[in-house]
Each structure stands twice: as structure tokens, then as C-alpha cells.
Protein backbone atom coordinates (compact mmCIF):
# COMPACT_ATOMS: atom_id res chain seq x y z
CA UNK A 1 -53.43 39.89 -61.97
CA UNK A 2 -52.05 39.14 -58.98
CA UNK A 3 -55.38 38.50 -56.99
CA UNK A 4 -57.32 42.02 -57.48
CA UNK A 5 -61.41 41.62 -58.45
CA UNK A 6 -62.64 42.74 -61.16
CA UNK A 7 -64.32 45.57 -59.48
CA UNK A 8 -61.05 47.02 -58.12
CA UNK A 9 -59.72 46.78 -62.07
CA UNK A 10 -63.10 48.73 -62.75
CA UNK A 11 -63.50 51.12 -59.80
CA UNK A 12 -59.60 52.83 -60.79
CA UNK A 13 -60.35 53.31 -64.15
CA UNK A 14 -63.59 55.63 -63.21
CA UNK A 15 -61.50 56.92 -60.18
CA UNK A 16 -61.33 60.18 -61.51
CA UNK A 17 -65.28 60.20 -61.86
CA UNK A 18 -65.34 59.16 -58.39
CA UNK A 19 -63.54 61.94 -57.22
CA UNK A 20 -65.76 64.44 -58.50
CA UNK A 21 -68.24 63.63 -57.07
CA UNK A 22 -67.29 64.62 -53.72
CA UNK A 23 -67.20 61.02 -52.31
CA UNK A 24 -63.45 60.41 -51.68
CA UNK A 25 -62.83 63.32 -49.49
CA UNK A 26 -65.64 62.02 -47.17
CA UNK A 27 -64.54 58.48 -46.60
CA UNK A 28 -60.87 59.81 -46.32
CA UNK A 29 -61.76 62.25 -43.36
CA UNK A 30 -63.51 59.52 -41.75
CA UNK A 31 -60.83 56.97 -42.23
CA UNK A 32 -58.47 59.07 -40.96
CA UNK A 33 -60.83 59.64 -37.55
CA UNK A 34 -61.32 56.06 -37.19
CA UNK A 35 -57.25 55.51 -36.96
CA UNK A 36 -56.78 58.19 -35.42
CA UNK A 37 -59.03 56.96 -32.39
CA UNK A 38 -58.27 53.91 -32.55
CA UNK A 39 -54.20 53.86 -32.63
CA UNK A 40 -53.44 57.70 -31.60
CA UNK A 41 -52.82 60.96 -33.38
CA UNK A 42 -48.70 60.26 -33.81
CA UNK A 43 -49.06 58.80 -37.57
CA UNK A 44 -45.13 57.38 -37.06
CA UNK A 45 -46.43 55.35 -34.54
CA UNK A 46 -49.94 54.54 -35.78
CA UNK A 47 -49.76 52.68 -39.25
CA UNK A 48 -53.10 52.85 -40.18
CA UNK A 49 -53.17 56.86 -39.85
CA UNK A 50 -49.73 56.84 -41.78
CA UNK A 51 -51.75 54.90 -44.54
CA UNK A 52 -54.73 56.99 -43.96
CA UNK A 53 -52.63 60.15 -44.27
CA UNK A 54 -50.46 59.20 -47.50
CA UNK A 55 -54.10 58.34 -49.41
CA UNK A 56 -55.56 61.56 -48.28
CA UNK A 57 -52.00 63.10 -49.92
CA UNK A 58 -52.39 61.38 -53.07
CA UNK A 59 -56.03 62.58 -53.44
CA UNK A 60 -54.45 66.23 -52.94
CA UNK A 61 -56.56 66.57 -49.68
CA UNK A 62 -55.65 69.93 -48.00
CA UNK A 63 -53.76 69.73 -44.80
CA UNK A 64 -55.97 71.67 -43.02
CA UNK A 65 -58.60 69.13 -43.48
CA UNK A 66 -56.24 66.46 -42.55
CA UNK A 67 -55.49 68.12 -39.65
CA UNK A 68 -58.83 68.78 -38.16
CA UNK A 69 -59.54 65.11 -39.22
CA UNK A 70 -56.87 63.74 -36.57
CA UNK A 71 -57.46 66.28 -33.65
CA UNK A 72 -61.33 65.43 -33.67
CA UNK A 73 -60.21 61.39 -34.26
CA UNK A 74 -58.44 62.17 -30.57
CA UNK A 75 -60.53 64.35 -29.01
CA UNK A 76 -58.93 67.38 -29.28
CA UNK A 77 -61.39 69.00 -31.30
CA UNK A 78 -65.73 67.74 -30.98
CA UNK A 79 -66.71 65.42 -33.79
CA UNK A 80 -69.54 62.78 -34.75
CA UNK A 81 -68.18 59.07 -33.50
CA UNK A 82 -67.97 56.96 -35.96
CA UNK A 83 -68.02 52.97 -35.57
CA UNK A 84 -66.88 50.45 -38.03
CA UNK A 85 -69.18 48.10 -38.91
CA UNK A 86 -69.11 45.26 -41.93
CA UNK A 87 -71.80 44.18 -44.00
CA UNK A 88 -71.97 40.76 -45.49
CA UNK A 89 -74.21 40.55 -48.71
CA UNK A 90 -75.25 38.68 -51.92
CA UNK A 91 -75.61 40.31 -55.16
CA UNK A 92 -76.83 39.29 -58.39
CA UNK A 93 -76.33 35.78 -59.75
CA UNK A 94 -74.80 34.65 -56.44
CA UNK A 95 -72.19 37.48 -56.31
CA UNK A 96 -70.72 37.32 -52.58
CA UNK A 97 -69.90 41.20 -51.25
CA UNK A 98 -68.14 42.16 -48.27
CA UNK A 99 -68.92 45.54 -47.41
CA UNK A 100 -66.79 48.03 -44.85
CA UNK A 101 -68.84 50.95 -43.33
CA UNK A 102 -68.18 53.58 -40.57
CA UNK A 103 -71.20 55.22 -39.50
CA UNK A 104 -72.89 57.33 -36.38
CA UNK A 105 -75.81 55.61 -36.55
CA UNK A 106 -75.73 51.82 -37.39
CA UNK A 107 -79.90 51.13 -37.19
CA UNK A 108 -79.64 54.12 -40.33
CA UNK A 109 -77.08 52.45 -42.65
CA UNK A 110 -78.05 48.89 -41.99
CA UNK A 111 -81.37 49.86 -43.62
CA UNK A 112 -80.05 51.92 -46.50
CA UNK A 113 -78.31 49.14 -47.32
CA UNK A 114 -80.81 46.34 -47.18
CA UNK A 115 -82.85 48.83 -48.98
CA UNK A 116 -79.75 49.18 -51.91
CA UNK A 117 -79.49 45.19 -52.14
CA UNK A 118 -83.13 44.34 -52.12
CA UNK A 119 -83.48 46.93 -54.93
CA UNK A 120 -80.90 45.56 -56.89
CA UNK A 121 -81.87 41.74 -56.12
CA UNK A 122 -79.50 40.94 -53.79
CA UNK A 123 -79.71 40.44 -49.77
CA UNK A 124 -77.51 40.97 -46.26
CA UNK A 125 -76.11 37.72 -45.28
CA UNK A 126 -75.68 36.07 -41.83
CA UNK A 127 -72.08 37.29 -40.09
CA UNK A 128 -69.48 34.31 -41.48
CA UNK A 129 -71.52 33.63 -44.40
CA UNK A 130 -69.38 35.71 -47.06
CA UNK A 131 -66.21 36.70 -45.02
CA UNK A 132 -64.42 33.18 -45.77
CA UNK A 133 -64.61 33.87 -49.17
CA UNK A 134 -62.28 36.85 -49.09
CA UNK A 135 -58.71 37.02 -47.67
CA UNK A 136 -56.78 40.11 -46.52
CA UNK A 137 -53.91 41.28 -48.53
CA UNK A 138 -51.59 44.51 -48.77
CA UNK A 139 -52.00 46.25 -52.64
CA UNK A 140 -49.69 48.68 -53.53
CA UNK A 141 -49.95 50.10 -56.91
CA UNK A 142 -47.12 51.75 -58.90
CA UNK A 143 -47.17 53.65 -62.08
CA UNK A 144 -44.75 51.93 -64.69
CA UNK A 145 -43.27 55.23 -65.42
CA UNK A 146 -41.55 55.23 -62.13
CA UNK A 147 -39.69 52.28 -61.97
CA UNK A 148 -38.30 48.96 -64.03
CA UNK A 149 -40.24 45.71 -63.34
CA UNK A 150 -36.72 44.24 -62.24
CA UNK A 151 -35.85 46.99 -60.30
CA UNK A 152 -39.80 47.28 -58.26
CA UNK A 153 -39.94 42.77 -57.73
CA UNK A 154 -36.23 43.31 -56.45
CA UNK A 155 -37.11 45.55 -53.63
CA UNK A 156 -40.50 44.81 -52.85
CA UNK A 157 -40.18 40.87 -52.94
CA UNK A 158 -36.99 41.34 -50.39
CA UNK A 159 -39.17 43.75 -48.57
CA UNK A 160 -41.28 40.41 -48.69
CA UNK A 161 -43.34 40.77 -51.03
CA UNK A 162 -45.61 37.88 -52.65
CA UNK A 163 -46.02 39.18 -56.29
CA UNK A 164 -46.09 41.74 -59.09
CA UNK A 165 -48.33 42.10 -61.83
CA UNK A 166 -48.68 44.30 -65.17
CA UNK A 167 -52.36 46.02 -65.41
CA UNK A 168 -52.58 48.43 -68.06
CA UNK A 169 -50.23 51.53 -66.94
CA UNK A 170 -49.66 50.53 -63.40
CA UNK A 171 -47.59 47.52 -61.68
CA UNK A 172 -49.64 45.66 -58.82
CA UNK A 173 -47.68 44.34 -55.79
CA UNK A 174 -49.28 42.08 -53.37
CA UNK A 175 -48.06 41.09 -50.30
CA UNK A 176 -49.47 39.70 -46.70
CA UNK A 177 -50.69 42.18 -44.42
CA UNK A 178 -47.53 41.67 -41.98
CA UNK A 179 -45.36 42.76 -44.27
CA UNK A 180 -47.55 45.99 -45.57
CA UNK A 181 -45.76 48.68 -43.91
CA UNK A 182 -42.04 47.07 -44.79
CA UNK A 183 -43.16 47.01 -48.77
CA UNK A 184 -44.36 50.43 -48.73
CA UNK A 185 -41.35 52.11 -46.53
CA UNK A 186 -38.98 50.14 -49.24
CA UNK A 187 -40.46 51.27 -52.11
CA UNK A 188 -40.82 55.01 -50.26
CA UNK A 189 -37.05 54.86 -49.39
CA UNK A 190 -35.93 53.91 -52.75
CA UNK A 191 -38.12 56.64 -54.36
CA UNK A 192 -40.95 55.03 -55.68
CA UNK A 193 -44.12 56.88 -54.72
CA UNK A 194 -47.49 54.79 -54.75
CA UNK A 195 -50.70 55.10 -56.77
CA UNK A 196 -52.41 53.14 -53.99
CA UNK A 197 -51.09 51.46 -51.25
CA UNK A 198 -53.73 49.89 -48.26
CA UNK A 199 -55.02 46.37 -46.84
CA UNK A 200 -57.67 45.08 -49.06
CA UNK A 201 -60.58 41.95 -49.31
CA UNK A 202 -59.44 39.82 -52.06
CA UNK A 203 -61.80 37.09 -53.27
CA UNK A 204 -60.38 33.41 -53.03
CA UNK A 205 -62.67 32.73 -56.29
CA UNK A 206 -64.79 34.52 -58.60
CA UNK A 207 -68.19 34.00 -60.14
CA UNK A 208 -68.55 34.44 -63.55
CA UNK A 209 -71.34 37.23 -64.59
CA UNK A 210 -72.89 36.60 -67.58
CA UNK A 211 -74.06 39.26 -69.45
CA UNK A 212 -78.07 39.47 -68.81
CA UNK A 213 -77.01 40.01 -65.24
CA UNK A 214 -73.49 42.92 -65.66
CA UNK A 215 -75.44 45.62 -65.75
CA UNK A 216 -77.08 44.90 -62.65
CA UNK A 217 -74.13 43.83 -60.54
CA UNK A 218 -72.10 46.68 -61.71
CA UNK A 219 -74.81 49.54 -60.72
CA UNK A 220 -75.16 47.57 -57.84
CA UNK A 221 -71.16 48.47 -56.52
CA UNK A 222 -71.82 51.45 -57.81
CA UNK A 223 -74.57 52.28 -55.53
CA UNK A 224 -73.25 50.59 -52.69
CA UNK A 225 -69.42 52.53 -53.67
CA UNK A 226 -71.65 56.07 -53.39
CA UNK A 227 -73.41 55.58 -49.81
CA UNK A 228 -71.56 57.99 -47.74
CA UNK A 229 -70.98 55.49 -44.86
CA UNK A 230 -69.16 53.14 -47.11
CA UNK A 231 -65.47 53.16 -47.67
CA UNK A 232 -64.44 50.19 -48.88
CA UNK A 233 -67.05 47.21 -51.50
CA UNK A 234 -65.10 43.93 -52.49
CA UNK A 235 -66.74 41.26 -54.28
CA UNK A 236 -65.82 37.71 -55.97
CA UNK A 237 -67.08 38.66 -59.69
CA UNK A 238 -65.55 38.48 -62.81
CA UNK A 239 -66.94 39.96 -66.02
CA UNK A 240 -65.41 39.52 -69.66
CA UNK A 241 -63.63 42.86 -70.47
CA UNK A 242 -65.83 42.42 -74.09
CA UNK A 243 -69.17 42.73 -71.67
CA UNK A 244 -67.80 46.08 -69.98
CA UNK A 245 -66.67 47.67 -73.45
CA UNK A 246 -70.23 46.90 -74.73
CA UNK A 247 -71.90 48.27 -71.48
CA UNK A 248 -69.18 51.61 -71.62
CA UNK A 249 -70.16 52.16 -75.00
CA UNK A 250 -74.01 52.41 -74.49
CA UNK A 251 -74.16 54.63 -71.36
């Protein structure tokens, strides 16, 4: 792995759940408001929309919604403002969590989400507290049936690149956030459409959940995955793939 959490491993193999139930389509719409009022409508010279836009293709988001997503991120159509807000948190067993948000009312999802934690054990954390542990990197995924291994590290490592990594059916490249947009327009001009491609949290270290405690952290991101206001969880566990089999099996 070539620095993705164990949630992120966990989160795209239920992806397809996720998508049913209505969630993605939300946070895509208001991702694509946020960049859209923060860098400008003109997605070739706004990166963050251009990412926004290209997720909101792969989850076969109509244009139309797109659309009306960008005009009312400039103003040319009346929308709810939404504000960007992170949560810092700890889980279960110690688990650090950094949470992204965008919400229109910030007193609202601040306690919806204390509410979420204390339920589940866990508790916000002071601003600084959990942040350090996490480091920002570009992810772009790739299905293997694509591309060669030699032929995706050639162009995305001169693109520059850090490293690729097998995970089941996909190849994982990671790469510093500078370099984000060169990686993905390489791998675009040679052909190679992405699974995924955006900026991510990735923890420095991991704790390791035992299994009293897996259940618990994993409904946990669950919950905190389904709140409407949040569009992006990242936290530092690992648990033995044995412990999820076991847990998959008995739901």
C-alpha cells in the first residue's frame, strides 16, 4: 500500500453500497459549489472544480446537475452557502479522525457530530490535536485492466510521481499534492482514465484495532461517512483483513 488507511481500502469496496444510498450525489454537488466559489466557474482554470467535475463524471452524475451545481457555486443561480469546516476527533481505542465538512449551519453539524462520537465512545479534539498526524497526498486510482504496471510507474513517476501500489483490481499512485494535476493530465493524455483521482489525509501511523473494539470503530466511519455535511473521514487505524472477513460474514 502505498500510504492509504485502512478505511479508504474498506470504504471502495462498499462504494457501490454507498452510492445507493443517495449520499455521493450530495457531497459531489456541494463539492463542486465550494470550488466553484472559491476558484471560479472556468474548471480549466480552477483545479479543484476540474477534480470536482471528473468525480461527479465517474459517479455518472447528470450534467444538468453539474451544471446548476457551478452557476449557484458563482452566483449565477440562488443557493444555500456552504462553509468548510474540519473536525478533529478520537474514536475508539485511541483512533485519531480528521473529519472534512461543508455545511450552512456550523452550530447544527458541530453537534451532530459530538452527538455521533460520544455515542460511539469517542470525542472532538482541540484544533492541532489530530491534524499532525495526517499528511496531504494526491491518490489516483487505476483499474489494472487499463494499463501495464511498467507502462502506469513510467508516466506517472516522470509526471512526478512518488509511488505505485497493487490493491486487489486497481493500481494506487501517490504523489505530493504539487504535482496532482501533472499526474492526472499524464495519465489523461496517455489514455488512462481514473477510478479516483483527489487530495487526500493520509495517516503518518496507524493504531492497531483489536478485535473487541472493530466493530465499533468501523460503524463509527460509517456513521460519520453518512452525515450529509460530511465529504471526506480519514483515520490512522488498521484492522487485520481476518477481523473484517469475520465481521462481513456475520452482518
Amino acid at each position: 500500500m502505498s500510504g492509504h488507511s485502512k478505511w479508504s481500502t474498506i470504504k471502495r469496496k462498499k462504494g457501490a453500497a454507498d452510492a445507493k444510498r443517495g449520499k455521493i450525489f450530495t457531497k459531489l454537488i456541494r463539492e463542486i459549489q465550494v470550488a466553484a466559489k472559491t476558484g471560479g466557474g472556468d474548471e480549466n482554470a480552477n483545479p479543484r472544480l476540474r477534480s470536482a467535475i471528473q468525480a461527479a463524471k465517474i459517479a455518472n452524475m447528470p450534467l444538468v446537475n453539474v451544471e446548476k451545481a457551478v452557476k449557484k457555486g458563482t452566483g449565477e443561480l440562488e443557493g444555500v452557502v456552504y462553509d468548510e469546516v474540519i473536525y478533529e476527533a478520537y474514536g475508539p481505542g485511541g483512533v485519531a479522525i480528521f473529519i472534512e465538512a461543508m455545511t450552512d449551519n456550523k452550530n447544527r453539524t458541530v453537534s451532530e457530530i459530538r452527538h455521533i462520537l460520544s455515542k460511539a465512545g469517542g470525542n472532538l479534539a482541540t484544533s492541532g490535536s489530530v491534524a499532525w498526524m495526517f499528511e496531504k497526498k494526491g491518490i489516483i486510482t487505476v483499474d489494472k485492466g487499463s494499463t501495464s504496471e511498467d507502462d502506469l510507474l513510467l508516466i506517472a513517476t516522470d509526471a512526478g510521481a512518488n509511488d505505485l501500489a497493487e490493491e486487489g483490481d486497481i493500481y494506487e499512485v501517490d504523489m505530493d499534492p504539487g504535482f496532482f494535476e501533472n499526474v492526472k493530465a499524464a495519465l489523461e493524455k496517455a489514455g488512462i482514465e481514473p477510478l479516483e483521482a483527489s487530495i487526500q489525509a493520509i495517516p503518518k501511523n496507524v493504531v492497531k484495532v483489536e478485535e473487541d473494539l472493530a466493530a465499533k470503530v468501523l460503524n463509527l466511519m460509517d456513521t460519520l461517512e453518512d452525515h450529509d455535511d460530511v465529504q471526506n473521514v480519514y483515520a490512522n487505524f488498521d484492522i487485520d483483513d481476518e477481523i473484517i472477513t469475520k465481521l462481513q460474514e456475520a452482518a
